[in-house]
N, C-alpha and C. Protein backbone atom coordinates (compact mmCIF):
# COMPACT_ATOMS: atom_id res chain seq x y z
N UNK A 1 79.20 26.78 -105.98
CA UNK A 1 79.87 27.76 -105.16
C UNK A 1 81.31 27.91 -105.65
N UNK A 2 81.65 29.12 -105.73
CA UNK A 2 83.25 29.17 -106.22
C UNK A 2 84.13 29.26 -104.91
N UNK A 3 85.02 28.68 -105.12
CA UNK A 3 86.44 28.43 -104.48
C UNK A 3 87.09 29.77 -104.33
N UNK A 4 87.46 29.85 -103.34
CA UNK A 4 88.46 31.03 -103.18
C UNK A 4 89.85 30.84 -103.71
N UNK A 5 90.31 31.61 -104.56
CA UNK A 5 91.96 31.12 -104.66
C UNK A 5 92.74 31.75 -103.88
N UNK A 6 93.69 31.18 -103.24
CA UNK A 6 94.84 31.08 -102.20
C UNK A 6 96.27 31.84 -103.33
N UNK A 7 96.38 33.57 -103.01
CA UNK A 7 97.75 33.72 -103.46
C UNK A 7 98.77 33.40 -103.13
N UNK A 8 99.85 33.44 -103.83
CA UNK A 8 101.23 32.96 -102.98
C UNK A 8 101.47 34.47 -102.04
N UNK A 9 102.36 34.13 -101.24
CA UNK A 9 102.88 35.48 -100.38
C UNK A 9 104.00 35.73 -101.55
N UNK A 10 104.10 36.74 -101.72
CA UNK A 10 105.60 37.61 -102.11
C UNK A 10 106.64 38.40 -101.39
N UNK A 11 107.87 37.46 -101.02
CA UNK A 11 108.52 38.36 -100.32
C UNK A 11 109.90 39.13 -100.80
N UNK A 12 109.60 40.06 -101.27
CA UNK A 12 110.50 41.00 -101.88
C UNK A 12 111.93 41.50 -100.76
N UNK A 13 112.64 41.05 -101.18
CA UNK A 13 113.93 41.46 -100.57
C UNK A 13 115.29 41.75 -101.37
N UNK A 14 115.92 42.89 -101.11
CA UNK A 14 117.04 43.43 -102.31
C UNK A 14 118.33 43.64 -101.29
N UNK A 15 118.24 42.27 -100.40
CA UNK A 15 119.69 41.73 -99.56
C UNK A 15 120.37 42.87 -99.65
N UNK A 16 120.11 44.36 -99.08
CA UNK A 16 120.50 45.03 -98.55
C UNK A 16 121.14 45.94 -99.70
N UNK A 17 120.83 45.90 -100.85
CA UNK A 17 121.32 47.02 -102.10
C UNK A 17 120.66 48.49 -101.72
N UNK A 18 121.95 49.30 -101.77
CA UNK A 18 120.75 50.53 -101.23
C UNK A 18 121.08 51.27 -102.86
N UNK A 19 121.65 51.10 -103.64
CA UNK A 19 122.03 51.34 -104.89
C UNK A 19 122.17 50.22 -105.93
N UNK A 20 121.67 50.75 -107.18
CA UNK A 20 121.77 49.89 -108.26
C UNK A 20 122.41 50.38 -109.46
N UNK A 21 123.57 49.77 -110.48
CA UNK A 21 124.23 50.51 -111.51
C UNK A 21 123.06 50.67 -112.53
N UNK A 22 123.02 51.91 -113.02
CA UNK A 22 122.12 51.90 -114.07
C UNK A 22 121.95 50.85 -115.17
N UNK A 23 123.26 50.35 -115.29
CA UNK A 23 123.79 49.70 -116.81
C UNK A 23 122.37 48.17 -115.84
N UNK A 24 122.47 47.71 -114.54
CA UNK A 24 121.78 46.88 -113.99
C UNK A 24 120.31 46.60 -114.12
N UNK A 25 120.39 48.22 -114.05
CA UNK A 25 118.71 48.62 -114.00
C UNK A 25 118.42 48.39 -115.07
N UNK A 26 118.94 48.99 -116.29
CA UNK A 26 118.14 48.88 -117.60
C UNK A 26 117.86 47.77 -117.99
N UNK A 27 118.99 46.63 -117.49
CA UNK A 27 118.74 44.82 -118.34
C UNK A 27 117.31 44.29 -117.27
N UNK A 28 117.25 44.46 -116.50
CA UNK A 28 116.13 43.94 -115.57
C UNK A 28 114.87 44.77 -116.50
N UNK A 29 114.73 45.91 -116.62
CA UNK A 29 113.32 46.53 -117.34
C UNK A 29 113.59 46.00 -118.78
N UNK A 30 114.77 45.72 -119.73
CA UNK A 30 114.34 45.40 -120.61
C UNK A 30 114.10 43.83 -120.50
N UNK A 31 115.02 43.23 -119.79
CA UNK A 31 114.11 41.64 -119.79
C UNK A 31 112.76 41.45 -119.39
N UNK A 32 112.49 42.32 -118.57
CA UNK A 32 110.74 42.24 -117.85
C UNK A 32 109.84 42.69 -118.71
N UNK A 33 110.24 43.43 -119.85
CA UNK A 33 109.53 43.61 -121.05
C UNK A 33 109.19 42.37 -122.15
N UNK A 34 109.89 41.57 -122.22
CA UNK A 34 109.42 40.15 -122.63
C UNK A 34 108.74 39.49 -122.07
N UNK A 35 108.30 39.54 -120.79
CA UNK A 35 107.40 38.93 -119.79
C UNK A 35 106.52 39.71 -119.54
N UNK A 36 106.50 41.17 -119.68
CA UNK A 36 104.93 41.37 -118.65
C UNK A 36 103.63 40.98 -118.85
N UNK A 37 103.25 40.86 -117.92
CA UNK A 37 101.97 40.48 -117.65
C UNK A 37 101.84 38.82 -118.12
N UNK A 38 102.80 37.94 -117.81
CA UNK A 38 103.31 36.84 -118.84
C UNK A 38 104.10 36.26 -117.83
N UNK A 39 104.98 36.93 -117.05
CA UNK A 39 105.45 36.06 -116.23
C UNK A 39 106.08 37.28 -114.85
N UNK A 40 106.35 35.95 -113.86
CA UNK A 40 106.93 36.50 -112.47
C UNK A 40 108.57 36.86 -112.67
N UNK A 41 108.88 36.97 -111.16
CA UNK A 41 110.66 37.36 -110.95
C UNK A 41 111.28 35.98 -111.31
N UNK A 42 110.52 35.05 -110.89
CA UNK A 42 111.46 33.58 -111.08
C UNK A 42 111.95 33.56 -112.84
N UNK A 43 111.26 33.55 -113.30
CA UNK A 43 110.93 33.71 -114.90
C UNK A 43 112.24 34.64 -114.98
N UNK A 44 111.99 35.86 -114.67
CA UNK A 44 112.88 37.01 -114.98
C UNK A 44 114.28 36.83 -114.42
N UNK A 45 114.99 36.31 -113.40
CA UNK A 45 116.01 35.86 -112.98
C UNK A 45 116.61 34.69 -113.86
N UNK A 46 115.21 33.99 -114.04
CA UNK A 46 116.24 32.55 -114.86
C UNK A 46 116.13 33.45 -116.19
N UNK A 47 115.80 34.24 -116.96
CA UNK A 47 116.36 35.12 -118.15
C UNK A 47 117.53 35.82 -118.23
N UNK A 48 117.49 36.73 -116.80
CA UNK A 48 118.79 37.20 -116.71
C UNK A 48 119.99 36.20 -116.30
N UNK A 49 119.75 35.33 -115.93
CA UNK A 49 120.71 34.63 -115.37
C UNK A 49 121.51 33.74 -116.55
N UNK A 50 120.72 33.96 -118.03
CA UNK A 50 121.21 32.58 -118.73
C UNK A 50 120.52 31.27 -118.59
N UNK A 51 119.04 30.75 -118.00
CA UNK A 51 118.82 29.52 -117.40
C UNK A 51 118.46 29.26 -119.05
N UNK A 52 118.64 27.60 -119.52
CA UNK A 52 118.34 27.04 -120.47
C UNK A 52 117.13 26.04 -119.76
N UNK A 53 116.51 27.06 -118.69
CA UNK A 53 114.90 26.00 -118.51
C UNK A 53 113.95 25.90 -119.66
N UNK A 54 113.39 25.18 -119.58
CA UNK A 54 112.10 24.85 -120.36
C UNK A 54 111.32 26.05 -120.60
N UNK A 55 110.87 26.83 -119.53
CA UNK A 55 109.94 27.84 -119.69
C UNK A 55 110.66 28.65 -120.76
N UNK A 56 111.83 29.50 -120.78
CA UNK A 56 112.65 30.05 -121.38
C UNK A 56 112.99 29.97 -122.75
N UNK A 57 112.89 28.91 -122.97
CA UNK A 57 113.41 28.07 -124.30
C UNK A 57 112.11 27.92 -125.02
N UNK A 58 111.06 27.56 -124.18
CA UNK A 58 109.20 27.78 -124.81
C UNK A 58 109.12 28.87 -125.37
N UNK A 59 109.41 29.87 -124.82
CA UNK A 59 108.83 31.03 -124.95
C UNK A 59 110.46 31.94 -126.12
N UNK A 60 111.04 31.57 -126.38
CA UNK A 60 112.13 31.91 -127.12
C UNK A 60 113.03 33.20 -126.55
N UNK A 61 113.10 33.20 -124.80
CA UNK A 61 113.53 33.92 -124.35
C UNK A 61 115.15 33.88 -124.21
N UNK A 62 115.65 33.25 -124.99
CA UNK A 62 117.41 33.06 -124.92
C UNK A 62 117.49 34.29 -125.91
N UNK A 63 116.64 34.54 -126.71
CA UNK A 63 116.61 35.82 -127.92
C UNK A 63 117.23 37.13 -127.73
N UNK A 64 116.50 37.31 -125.89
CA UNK A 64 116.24 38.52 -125.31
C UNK A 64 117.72 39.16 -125.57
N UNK A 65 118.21 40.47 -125.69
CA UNK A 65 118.99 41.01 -126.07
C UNK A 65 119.85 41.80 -124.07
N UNK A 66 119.13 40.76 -123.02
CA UNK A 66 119.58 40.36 -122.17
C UNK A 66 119.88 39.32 -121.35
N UNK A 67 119.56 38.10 -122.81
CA UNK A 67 119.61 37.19 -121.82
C UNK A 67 120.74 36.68 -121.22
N UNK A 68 121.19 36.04 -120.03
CA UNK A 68 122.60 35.61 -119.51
C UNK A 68 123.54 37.19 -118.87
N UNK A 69 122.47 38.51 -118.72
CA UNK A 69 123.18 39.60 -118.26
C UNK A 69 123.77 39.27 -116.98
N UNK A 70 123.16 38.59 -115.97
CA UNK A 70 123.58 38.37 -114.38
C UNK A 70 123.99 37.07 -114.52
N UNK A 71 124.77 36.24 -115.29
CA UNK A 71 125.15 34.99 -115.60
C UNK A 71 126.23 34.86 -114.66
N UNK A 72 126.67 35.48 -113.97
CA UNK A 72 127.99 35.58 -113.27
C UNK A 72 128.01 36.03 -111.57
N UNK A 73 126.78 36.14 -111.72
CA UNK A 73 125.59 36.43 -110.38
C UNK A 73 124.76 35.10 -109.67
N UNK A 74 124.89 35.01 -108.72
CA UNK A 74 123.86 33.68 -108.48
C UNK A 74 122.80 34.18 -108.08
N UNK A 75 121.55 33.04 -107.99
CA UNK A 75 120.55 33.09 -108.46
C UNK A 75 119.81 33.87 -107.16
N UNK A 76 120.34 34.07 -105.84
CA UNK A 76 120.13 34.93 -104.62
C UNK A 76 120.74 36.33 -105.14
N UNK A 77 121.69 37.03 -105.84
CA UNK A 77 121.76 38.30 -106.10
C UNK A 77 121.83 39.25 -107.53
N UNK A 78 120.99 37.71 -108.10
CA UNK A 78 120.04 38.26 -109.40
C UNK A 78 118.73 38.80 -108.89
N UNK A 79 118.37 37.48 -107.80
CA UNK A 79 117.32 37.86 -107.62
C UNK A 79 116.90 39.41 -106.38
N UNK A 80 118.03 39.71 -105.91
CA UNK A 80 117.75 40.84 -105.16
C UNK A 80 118.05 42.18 -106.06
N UNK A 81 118.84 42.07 -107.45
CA UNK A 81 118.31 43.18 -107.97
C UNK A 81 117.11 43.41 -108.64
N UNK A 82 116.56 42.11 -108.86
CA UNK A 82 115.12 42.43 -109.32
C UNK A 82 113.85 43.18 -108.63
N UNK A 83 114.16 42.41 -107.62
CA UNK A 83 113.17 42.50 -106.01
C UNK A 83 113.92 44.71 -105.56
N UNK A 84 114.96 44.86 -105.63
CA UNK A 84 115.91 46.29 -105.29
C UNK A 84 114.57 46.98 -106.58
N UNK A 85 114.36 46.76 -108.03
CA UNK A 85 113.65 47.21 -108.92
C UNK A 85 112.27 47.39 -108.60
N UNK A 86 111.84 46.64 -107.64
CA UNK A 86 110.33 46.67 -107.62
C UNK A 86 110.54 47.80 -106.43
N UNK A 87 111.34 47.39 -105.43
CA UNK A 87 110.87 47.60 -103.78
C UNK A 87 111.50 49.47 -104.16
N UNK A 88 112.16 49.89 -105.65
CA UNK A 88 112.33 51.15 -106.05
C UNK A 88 111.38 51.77 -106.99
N UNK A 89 110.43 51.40 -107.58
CA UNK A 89 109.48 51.39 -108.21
C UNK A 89 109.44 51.89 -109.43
N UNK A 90 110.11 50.87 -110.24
CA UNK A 90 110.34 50.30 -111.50
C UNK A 90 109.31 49.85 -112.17
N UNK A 91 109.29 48.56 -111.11
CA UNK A 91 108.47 47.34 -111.78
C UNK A 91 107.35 47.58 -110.84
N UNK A 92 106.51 46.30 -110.49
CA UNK A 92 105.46 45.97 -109.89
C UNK A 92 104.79 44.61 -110.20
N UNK A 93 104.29 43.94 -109.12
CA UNK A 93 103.81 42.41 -108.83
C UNK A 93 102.55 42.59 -108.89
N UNK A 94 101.54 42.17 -110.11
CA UNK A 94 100.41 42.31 -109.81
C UNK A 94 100.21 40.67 -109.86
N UNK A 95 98.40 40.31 -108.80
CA UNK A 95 98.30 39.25 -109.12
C UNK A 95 97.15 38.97 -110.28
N UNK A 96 97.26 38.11 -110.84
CA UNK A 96 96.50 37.29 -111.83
C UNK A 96 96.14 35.88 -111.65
N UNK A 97 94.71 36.10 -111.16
CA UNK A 97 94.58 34.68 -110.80
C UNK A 97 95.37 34.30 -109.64
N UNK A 98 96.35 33.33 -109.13
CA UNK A 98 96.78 32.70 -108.36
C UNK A 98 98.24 33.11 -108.55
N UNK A 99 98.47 34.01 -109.87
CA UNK A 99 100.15 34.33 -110.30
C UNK A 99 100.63 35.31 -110.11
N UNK A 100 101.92 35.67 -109.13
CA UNK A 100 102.29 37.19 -109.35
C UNK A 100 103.20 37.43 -110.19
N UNK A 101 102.56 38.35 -111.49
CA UNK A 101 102.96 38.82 -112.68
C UNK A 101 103.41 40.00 -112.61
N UNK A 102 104.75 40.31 -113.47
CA UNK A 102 105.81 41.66 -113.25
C UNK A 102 105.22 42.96 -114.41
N UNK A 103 104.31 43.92 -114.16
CA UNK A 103 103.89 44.76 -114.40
C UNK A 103 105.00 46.06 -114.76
N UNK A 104 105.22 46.95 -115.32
CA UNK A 104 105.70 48.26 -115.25
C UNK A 104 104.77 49.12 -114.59
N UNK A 105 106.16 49.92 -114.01
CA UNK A 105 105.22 51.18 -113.14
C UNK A 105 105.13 52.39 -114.10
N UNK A 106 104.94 53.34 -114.12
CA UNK A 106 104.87 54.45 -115.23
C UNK A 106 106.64 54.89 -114.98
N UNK A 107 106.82 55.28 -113.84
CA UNK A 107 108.13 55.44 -113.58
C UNK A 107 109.16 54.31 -114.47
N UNK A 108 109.39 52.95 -114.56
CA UNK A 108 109.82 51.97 -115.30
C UNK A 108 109.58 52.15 -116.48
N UNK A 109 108.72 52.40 -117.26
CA UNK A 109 108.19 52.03 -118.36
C UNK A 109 108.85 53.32 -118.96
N UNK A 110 109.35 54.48 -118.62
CA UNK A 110 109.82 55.64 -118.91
C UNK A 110 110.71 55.40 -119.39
N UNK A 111 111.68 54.87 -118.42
CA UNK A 111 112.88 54.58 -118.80
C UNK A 111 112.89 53.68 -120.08
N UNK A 112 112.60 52.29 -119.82
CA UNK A 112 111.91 51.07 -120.73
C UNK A 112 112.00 51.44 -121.82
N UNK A 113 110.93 52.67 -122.62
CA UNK A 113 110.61 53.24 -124.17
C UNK A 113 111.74 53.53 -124.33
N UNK A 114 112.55 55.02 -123.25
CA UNK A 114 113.72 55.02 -124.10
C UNK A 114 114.68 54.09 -124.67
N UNK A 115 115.08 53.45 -123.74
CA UNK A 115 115.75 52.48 -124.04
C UNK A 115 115.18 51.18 -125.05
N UNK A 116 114.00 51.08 -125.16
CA UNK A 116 113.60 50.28 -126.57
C UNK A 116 114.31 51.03 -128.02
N UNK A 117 113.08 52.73 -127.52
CA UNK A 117 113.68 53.37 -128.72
C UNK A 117 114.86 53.37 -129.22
N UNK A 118 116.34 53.81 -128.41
CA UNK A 118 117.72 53.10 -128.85
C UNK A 118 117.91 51.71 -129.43
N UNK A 119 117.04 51.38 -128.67
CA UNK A 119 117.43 49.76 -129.21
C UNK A 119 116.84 49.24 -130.96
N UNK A 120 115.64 50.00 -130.94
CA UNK A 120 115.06 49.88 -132.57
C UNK A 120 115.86 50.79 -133.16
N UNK A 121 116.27 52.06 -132.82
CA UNK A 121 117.14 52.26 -133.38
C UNK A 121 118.29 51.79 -134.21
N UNK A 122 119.18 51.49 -133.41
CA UNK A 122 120.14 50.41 -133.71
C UNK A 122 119.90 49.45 -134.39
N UNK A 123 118.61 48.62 -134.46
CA UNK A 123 118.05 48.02 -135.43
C UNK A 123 117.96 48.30 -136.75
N UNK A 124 117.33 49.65 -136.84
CA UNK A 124 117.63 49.98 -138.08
C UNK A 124 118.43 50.26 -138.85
N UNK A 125 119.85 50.59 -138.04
CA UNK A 125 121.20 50.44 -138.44
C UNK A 125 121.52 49.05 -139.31
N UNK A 126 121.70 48.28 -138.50
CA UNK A 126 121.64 46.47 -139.11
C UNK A 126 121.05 46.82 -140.55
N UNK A 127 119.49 47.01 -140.39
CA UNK A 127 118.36 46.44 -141.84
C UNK A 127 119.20 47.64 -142.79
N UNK A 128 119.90 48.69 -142.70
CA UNK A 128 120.43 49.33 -143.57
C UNK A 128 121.95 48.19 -144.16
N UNK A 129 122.24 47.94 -143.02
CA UNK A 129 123.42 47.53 -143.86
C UNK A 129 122.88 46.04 -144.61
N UNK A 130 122.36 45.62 -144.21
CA UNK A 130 121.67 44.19 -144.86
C UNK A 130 121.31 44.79 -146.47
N UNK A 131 120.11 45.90 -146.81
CA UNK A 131 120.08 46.27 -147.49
C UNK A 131 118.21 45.95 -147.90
N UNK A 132 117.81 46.44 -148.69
CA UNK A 132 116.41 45.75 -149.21
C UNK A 132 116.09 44.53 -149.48
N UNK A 133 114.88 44.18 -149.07
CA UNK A 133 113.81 44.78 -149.14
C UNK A 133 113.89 44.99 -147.71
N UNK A 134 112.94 45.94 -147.12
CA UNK A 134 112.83 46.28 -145.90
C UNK A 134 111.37 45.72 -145.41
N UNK A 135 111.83 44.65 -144.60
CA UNK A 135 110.10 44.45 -143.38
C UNK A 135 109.61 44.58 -142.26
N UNK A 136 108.99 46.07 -142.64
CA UNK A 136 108.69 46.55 -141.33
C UNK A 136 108.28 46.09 -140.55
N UNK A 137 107.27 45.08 -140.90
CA UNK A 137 105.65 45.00 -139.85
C UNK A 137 106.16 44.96 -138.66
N UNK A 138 107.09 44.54 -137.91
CA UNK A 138 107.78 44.31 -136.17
C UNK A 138 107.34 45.22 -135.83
N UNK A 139 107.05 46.58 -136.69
CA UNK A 139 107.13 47.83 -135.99
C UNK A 139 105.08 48.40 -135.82
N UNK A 140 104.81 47.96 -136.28
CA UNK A 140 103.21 48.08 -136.29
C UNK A 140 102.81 47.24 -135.30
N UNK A 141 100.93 48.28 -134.24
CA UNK A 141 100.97 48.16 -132.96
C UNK A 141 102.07 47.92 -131.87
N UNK A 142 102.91 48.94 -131.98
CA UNK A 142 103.67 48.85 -130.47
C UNK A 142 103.23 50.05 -130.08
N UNK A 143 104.01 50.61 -128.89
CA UNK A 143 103.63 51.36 -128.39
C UNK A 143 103.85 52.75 -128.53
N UNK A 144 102.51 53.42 -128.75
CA UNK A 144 102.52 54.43 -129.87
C UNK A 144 103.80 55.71 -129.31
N UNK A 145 103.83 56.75 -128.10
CA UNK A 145 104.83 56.78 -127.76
C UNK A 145 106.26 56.57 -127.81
N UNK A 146 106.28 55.30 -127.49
CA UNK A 146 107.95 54.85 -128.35
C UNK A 146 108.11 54.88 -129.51
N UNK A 147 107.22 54.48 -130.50
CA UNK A 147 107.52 54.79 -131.78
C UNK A 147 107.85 56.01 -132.30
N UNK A 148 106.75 57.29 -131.23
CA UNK A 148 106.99 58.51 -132.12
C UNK A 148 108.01 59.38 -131.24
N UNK A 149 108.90 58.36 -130.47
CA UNK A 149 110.36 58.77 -130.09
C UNK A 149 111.29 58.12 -130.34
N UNK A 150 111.10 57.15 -130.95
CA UNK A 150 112.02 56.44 -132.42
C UNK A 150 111.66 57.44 -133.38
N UNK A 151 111.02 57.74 -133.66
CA UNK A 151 110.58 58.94 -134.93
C UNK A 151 111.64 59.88 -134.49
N UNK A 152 111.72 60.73 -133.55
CA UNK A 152 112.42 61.56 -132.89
C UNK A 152 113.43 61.42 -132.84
N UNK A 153 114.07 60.64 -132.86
CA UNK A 153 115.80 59.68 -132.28
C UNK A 153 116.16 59.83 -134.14
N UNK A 154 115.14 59.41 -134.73
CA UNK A 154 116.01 58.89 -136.40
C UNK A 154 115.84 60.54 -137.06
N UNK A 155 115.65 61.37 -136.68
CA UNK A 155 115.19 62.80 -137.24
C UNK A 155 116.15 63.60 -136.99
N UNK A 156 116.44 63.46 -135.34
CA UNK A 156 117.57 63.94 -134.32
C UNK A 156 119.22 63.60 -135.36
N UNK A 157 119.03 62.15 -135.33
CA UNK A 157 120.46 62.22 -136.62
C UNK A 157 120.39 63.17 -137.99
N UNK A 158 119.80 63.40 -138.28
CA UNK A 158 119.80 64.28 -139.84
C UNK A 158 120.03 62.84 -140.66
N UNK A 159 120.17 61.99 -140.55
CA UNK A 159 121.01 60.78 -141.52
C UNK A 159 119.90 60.35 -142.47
N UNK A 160 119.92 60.56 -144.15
CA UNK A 160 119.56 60.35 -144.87
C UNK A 160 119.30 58.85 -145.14
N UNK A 161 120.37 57.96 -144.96
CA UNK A 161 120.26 56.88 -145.37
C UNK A 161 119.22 56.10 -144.39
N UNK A 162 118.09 56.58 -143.52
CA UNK A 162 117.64 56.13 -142.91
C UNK A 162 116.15 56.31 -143.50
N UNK A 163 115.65 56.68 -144.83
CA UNK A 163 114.92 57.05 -145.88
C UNK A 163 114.40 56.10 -146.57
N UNK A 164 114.87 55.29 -147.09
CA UNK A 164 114.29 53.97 -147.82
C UNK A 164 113.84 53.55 -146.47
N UNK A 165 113.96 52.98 -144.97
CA UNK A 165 113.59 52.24 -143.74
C UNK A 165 112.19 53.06 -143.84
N UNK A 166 112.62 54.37 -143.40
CA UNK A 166 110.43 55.72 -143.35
C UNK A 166 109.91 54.95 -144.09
N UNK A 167 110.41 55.24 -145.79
CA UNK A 167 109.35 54.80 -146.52
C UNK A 167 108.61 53.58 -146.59
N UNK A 168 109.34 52.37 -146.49
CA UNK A 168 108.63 50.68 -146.47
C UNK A 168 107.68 51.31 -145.03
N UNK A 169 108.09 51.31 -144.02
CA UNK A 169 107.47 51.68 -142.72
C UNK A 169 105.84 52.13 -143.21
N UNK A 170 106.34 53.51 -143.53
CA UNK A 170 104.86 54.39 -143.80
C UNK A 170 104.02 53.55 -144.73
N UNK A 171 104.01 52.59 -145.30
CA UNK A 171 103.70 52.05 -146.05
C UNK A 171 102.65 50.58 -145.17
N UNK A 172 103.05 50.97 -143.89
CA UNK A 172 102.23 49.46 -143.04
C UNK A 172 101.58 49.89 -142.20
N UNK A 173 101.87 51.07 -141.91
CA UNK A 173 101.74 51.74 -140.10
C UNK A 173 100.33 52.62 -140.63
N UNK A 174 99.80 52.77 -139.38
CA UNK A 174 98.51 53.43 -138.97
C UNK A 174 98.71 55.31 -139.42
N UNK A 175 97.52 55.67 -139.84
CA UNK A 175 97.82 57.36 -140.26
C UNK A 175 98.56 57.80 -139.24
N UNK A 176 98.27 58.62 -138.60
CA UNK A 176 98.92 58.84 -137.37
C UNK A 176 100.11 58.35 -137.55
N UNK A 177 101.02 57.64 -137.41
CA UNK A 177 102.17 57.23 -137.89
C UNK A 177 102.57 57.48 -138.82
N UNK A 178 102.10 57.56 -139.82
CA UNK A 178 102.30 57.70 -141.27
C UNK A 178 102.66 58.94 -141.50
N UNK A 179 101.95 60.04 -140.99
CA UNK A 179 102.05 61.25 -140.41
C UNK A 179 103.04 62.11 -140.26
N UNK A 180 103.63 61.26 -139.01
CA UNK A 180 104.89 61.60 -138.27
C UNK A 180 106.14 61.26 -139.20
N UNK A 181 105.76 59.86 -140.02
CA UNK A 181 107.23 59.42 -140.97
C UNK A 181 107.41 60.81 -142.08
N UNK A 182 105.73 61.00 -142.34
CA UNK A 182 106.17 61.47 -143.93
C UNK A 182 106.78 63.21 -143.21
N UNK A 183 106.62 63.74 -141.99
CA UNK A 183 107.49 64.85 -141.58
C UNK A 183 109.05 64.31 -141.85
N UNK A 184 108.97 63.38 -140.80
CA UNK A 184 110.43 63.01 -140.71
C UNK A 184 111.32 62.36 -141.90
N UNK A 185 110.70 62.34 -143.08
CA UNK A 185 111.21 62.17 -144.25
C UNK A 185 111.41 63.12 -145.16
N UNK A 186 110.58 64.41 -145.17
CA UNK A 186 110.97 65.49 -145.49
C UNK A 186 111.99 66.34 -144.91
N UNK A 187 112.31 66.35 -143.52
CA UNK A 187 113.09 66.72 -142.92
C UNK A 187 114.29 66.31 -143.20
N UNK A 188 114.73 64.52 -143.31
CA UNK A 188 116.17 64.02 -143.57
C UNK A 188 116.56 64.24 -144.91
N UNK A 189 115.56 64.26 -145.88
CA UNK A 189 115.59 65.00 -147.63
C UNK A 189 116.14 66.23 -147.40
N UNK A 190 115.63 67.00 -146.66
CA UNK A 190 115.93 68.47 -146.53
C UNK A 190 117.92 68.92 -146.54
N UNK A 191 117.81 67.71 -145.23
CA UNK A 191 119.81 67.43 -144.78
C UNK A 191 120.40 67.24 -145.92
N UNK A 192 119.82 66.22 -147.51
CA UNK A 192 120.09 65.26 -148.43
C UNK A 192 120.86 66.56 -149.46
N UNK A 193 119.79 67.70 -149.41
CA UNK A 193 120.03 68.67 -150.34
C UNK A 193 121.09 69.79 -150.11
């Protein structure tokens, strides 16, 4: 006979925020992007917060390009802008098993791509100035969407020197991708001439 499992209760409370700064919002969806479906708010607070716990440090989440954002926040009004994110519908608590795991809502996840897309962006800034060889693979299976608005974002500049990055790329990525680079490489050639 199987056992019933016993969820935890979740009690979401955003200690009375009836507003959140955007600059707030975005570090909470991009830290919850290293966790979804992977971990809860506790998880996500001790990320934003800076915690050097165990879980954190397992999982190589000091990396996160938010980690230590609410470091200056205690751990009651980190945790109510997270809980302000869900109870606005950002995020979402699904359970798994016995765990409530921090999901994106479509609404969240909107925001989320863009803001990845800037963020690979900017990435590719760096691997230019570093210089060759270029390794893409980071960029193969993500999410197809964001990629082909990173496509969009590096096209949007006209900037040539972003040409050697297409090419190694197109060179790993799925047709469909490949696709979209070899437009957007004719296009920044086009600026070149």
């Amino acid at each position: 006979m199987r056992r019933k499992s016993r969820r935890a209760p979740i009690h979401l409370d955003a200690k009375g925020l009836s507003d959140l700064p955007e600059a707030d919002l975005h570090a909470v969806l991009r830290g919850a992007d290293d966790l979804i479906g992977q971990g809860g708010r506790t998880l996500l607070k001790r990320l934003l917060r800076g915690s050097k716990n165990k879980d954190i440090l397992a999982r190589g989440l000091e990396n996160s390009p938010v980690y230590g954002y609410f470091k200056d926040l205690s751990d009651e009004e980190a945790l109510a802008r997270i809980d302000w994110t869900i109870l606005n519908g950002y995020l979402r608590v699904e359970q798994f098993d016995r765990l409530p795991l921090i999901v994106y809502t479509q609404k969240g996840w909107e925001i989320e791509r863009e803001n990845y897309a800037d963020e690979l962006l900017a990435g590719f800034d760096k691997l230019i100035q570093e210089g060759p060889p270029f390794d893409m693979e980071y960029l193969k299976d993500r999410d197809r969407p964001m990629i082909l608005r990173l496509l969009d974002k590096i096209e949007a500049t006209g900037d040539p020197r972003y040409v050697p990055l297409l090419v190694a790329w197109k060179t790993i990525d799925y047709k469909k991708v490949q696709f979209r680079i070899r437009d957007v490489i004719r296009r920044l050639e086009q600026v070149r001439l």
